[in-house]
N, C-alpha and C. Protein backbone atom coordinates (compact mmCIF):
# COMPACT_ATOMS: atom_id res chain seq x y z
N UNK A 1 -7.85 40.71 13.78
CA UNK A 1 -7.91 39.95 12.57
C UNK A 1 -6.94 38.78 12.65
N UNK A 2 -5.57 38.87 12.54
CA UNK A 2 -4.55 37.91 12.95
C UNK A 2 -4.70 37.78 14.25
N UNK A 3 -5.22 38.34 15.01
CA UNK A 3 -4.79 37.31 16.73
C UNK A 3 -5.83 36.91 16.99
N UNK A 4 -7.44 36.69 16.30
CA UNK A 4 -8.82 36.00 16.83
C UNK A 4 -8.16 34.97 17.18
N UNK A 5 -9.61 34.79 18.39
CA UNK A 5 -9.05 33.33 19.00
C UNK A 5 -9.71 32.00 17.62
N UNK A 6 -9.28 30.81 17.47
CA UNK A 6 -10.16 29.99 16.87
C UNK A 6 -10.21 28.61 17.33
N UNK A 7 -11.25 28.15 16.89
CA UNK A 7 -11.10 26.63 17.93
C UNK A 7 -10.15 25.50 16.72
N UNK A 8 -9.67 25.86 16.03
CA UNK A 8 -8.70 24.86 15.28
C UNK A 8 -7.67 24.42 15.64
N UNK A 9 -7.44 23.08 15.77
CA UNK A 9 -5.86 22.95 16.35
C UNK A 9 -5.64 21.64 15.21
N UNK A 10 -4.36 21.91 15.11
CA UNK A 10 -3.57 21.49 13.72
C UNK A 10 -3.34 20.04 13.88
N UNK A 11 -4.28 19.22 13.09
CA UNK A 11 -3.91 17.85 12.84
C UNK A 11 -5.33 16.97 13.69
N UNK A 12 -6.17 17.83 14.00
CA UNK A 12 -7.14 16.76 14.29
C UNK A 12 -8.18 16.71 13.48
N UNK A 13 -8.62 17.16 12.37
CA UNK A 13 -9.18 16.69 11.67
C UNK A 13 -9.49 15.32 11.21
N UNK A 14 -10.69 14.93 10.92
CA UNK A 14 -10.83 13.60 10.49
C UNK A 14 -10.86 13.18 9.31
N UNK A 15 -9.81 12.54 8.34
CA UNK A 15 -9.27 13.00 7.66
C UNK A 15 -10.12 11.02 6.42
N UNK A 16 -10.28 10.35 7.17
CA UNK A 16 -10.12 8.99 6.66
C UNK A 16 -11.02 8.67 5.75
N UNK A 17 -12.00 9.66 5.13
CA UNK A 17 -12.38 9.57 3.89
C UNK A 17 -11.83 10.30 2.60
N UNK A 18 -10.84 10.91 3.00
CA UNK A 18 -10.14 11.72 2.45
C UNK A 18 -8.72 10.60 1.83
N UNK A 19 -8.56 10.15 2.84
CA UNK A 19 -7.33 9.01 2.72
C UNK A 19 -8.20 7.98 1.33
N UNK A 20 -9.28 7.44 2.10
CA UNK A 20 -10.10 6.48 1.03
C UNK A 20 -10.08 6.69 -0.34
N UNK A 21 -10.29 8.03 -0.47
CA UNK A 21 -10.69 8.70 -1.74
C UNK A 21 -8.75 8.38 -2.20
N UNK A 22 -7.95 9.26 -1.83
CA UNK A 22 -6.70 9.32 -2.04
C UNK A 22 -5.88 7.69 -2.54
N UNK A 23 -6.88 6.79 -1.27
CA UNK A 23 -5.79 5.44 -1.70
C UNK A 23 -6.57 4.21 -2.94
N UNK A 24 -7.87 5.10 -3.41
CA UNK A 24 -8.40 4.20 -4.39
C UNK A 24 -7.83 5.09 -5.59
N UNK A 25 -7.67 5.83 -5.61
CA UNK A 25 -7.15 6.81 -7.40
C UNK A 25 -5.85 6.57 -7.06
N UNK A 26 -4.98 5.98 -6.14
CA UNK A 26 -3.58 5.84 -6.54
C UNK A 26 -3.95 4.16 -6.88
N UNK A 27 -4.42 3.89 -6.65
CA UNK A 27 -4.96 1.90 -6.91
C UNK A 27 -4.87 1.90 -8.41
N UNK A 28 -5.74 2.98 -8.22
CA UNK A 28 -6.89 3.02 -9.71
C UNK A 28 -5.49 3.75 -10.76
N UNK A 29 -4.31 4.75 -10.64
CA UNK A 29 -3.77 5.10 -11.50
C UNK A 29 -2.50 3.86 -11.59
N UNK A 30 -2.05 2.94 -10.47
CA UNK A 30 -1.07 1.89 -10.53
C UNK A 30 -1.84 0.86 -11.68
N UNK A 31 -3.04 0.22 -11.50
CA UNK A 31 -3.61 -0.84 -12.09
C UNK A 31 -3.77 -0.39 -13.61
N UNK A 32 -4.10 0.78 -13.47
CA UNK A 32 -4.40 1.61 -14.79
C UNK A 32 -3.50 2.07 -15.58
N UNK A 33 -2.32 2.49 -15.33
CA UNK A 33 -0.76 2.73 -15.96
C UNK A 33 -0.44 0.91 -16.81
N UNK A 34 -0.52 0.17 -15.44
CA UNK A 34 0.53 -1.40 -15.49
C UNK A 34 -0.30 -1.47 -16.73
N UNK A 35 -1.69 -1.58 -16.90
CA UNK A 35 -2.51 -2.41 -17.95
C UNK A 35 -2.44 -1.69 -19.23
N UNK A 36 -1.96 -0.22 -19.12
CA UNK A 36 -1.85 0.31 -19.97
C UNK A 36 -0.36 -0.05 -21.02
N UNK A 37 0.36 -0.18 -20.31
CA UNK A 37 1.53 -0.33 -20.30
C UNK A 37 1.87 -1.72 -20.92
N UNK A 38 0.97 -2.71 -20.68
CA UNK A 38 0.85 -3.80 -21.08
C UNK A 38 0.43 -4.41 -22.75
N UNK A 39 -0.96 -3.20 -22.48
CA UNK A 39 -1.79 -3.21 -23.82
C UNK A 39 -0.34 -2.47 -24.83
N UNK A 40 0.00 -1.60 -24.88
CA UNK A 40 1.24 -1.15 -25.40
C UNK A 40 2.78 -1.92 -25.96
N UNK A 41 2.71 -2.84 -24.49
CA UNK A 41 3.89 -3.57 -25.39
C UNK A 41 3.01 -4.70 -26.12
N UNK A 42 2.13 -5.21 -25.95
CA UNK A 42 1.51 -6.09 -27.08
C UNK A 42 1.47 -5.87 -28.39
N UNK A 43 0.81 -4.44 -28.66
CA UNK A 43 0.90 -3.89 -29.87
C UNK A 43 2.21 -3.14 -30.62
N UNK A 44 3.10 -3.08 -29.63
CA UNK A 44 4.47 -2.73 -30.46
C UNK A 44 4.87 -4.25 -30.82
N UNK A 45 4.89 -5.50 -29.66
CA UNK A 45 5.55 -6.53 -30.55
C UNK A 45 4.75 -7.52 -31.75
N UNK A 46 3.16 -6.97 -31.70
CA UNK A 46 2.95 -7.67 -33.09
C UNK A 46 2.58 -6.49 -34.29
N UNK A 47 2.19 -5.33 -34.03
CA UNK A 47 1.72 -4.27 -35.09
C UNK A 47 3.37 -3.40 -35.34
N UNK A 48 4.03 -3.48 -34.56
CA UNK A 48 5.17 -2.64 -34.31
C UNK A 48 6.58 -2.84 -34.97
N UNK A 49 7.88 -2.34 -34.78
CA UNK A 49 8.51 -2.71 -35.64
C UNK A 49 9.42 -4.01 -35.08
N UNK A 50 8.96 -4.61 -33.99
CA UNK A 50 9.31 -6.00 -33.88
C UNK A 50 8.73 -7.36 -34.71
N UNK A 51 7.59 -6.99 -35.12
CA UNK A 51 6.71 -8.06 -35.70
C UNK A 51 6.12 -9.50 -35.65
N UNK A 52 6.75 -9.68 -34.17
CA UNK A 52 5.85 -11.12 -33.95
C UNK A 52 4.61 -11.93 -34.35
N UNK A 53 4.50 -12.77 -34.55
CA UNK A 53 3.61 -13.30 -34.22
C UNK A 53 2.07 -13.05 -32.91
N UNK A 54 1.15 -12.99 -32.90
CA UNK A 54 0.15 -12.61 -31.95
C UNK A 54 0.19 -13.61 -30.71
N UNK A 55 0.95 -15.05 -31.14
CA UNK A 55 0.69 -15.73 -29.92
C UNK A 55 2.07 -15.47 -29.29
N UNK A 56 3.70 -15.54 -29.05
CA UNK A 56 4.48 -15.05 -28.48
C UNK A 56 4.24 -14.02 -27.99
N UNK A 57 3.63 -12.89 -29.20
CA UNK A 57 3.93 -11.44 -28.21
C UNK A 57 2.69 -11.32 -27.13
N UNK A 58 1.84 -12.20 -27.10
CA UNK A 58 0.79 -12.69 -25.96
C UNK A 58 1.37 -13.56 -24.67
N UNK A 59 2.25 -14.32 -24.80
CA UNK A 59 2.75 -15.11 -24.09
C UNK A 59 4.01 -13.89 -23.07
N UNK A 60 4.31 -13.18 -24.05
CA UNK A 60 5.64 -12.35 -23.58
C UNK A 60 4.80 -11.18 -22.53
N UNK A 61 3.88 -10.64 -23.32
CA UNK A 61 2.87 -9.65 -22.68
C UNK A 61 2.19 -10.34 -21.69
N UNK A 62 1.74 -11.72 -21.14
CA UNK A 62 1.33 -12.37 -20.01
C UNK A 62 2.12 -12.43 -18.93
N UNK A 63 3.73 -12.75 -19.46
CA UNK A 63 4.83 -13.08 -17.85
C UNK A 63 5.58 -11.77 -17.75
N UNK A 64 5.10 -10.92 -18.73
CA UNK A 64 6.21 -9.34 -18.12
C UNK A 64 4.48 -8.89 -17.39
N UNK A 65 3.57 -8.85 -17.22
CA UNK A 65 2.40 -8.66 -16.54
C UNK A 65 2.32 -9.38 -15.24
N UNK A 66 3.00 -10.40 -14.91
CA UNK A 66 3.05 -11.39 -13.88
C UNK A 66 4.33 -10.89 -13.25
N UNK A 67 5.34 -10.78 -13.75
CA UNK A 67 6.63 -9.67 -13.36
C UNK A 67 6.49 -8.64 -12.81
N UNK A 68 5.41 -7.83 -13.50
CA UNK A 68 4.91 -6.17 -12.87
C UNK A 68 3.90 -5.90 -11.43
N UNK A 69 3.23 -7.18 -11.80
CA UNK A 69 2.19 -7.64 -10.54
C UNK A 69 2.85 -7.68 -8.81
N UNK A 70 4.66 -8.71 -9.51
CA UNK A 70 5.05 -8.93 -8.32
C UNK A 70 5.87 -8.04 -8.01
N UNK A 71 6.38 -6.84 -8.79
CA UNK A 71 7.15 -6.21 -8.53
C UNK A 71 6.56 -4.76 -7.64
N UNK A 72 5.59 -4.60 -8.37
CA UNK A 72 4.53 -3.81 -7.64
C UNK A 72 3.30 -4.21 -6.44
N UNK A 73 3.82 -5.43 -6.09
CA UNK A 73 2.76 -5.79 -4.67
C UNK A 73 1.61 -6.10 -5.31
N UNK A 74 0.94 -6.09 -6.40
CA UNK A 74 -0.51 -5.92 -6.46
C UNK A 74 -0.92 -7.32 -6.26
N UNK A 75 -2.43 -6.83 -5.58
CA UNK A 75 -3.34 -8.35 -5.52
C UNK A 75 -3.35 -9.18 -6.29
N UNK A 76 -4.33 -10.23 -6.12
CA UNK A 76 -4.93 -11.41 -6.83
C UNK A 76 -5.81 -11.27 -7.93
N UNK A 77 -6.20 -9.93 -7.93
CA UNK A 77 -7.25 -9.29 -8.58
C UNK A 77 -6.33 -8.73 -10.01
N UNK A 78 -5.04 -8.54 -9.96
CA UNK A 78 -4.57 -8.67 -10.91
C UNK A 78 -3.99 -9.27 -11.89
N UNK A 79 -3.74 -10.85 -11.04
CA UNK A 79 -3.18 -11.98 -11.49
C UNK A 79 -4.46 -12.49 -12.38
N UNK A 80 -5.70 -12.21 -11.84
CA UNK A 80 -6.82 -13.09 -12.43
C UNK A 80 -7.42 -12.19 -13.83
N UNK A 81 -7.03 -11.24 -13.63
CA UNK A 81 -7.28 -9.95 -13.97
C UNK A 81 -6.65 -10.00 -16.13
N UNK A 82 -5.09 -10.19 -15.46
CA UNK A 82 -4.41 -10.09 -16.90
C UNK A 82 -4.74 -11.68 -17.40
N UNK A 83 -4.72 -12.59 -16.42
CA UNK A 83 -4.74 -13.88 -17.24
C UNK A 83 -6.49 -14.15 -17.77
N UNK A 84 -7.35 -13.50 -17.43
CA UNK A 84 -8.33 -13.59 -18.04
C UNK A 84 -8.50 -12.91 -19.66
N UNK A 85 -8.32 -11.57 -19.62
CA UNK A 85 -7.51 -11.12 -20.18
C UNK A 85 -7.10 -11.38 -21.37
N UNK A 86 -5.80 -12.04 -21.03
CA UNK A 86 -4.83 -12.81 -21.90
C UNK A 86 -5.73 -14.30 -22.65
N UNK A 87 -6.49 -14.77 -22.39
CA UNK A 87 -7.27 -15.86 -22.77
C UNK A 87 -8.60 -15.27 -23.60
N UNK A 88 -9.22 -14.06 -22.99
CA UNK A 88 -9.74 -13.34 -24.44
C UNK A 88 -9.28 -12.77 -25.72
N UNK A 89 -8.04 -12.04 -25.40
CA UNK A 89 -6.99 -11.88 -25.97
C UNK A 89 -6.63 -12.89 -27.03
N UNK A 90 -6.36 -13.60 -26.55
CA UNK A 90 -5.88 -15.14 -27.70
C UNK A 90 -7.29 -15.70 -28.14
N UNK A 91 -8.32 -15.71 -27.69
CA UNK A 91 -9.48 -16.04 -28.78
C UNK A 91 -9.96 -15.38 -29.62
N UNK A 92 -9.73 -13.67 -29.66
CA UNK A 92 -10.37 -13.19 -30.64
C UNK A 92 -9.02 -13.04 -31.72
N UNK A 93 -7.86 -13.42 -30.90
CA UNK A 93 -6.57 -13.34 -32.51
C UNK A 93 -6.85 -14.20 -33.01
N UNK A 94 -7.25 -15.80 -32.41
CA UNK A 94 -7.62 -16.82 -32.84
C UNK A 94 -8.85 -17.03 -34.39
N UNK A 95 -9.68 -16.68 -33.80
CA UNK A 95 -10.84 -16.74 -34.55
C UNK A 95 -10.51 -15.23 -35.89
N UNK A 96 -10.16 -14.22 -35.43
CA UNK A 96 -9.55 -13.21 -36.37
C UNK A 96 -8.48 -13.67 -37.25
N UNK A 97 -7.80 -14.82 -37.21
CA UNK A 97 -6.74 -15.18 -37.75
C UNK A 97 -7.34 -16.38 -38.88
N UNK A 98 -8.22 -16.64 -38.24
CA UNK A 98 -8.98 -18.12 -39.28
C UNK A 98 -10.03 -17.21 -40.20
N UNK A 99 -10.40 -15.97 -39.56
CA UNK A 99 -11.52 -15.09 -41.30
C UNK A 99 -10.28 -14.31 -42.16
N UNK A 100 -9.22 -14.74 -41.37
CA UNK A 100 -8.08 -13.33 -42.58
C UNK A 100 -6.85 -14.36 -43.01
N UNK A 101 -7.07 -15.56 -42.70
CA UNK A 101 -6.29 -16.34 -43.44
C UNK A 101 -5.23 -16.39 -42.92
């Protein structure tokens, strides 16, 4: 039982879809935390007990997003990513701000 012979030997497995899988859900939980994290401080500095204004705490929530990008390595895909983003972001406060006065 313990001494069969077996044809396994430790570490050759082929492992590199396994890695794939592994290095897109850590992608996917970094991009997914930062943006989360983002959406969060937006809404503490204008719904929250800081109370800004929607366009500062947009402006503030754009370069601490550009801060996190570089601090964390991430692509281009995130630079284009929040500043797109951030420009929908400011049109619908925009237009929401001109029906509520």
């Amino acid at each position: 039982m313990g001494g069969a012979h077996s044809d396994y030997k430790r570490g050759d497995m082929e492992v590199s879809a396994q890695r794939g899988t592994f290095d897109g859900f850590m992608g996917f939980t970094v991009y997914g935390g930062a943006l989360i994290a983002l959406m969060l401080i937006f809404a503490i500095l204008t719904v929250g007990g800081v109370g800004l204004s929607w366009f500062p705490a947009l402006i503030i929530s754009l370069v601490l997003g550009i801060i996190v990008g570089a601090v964390l390595k991430l692509d281009a895909a995130w630079f284009a990513s929040i500043t797109i983003l951030a420009v929908l972001t400011g049109l619908v406060c925009f237009i929401v701000g001109l029906f509520t006065g």
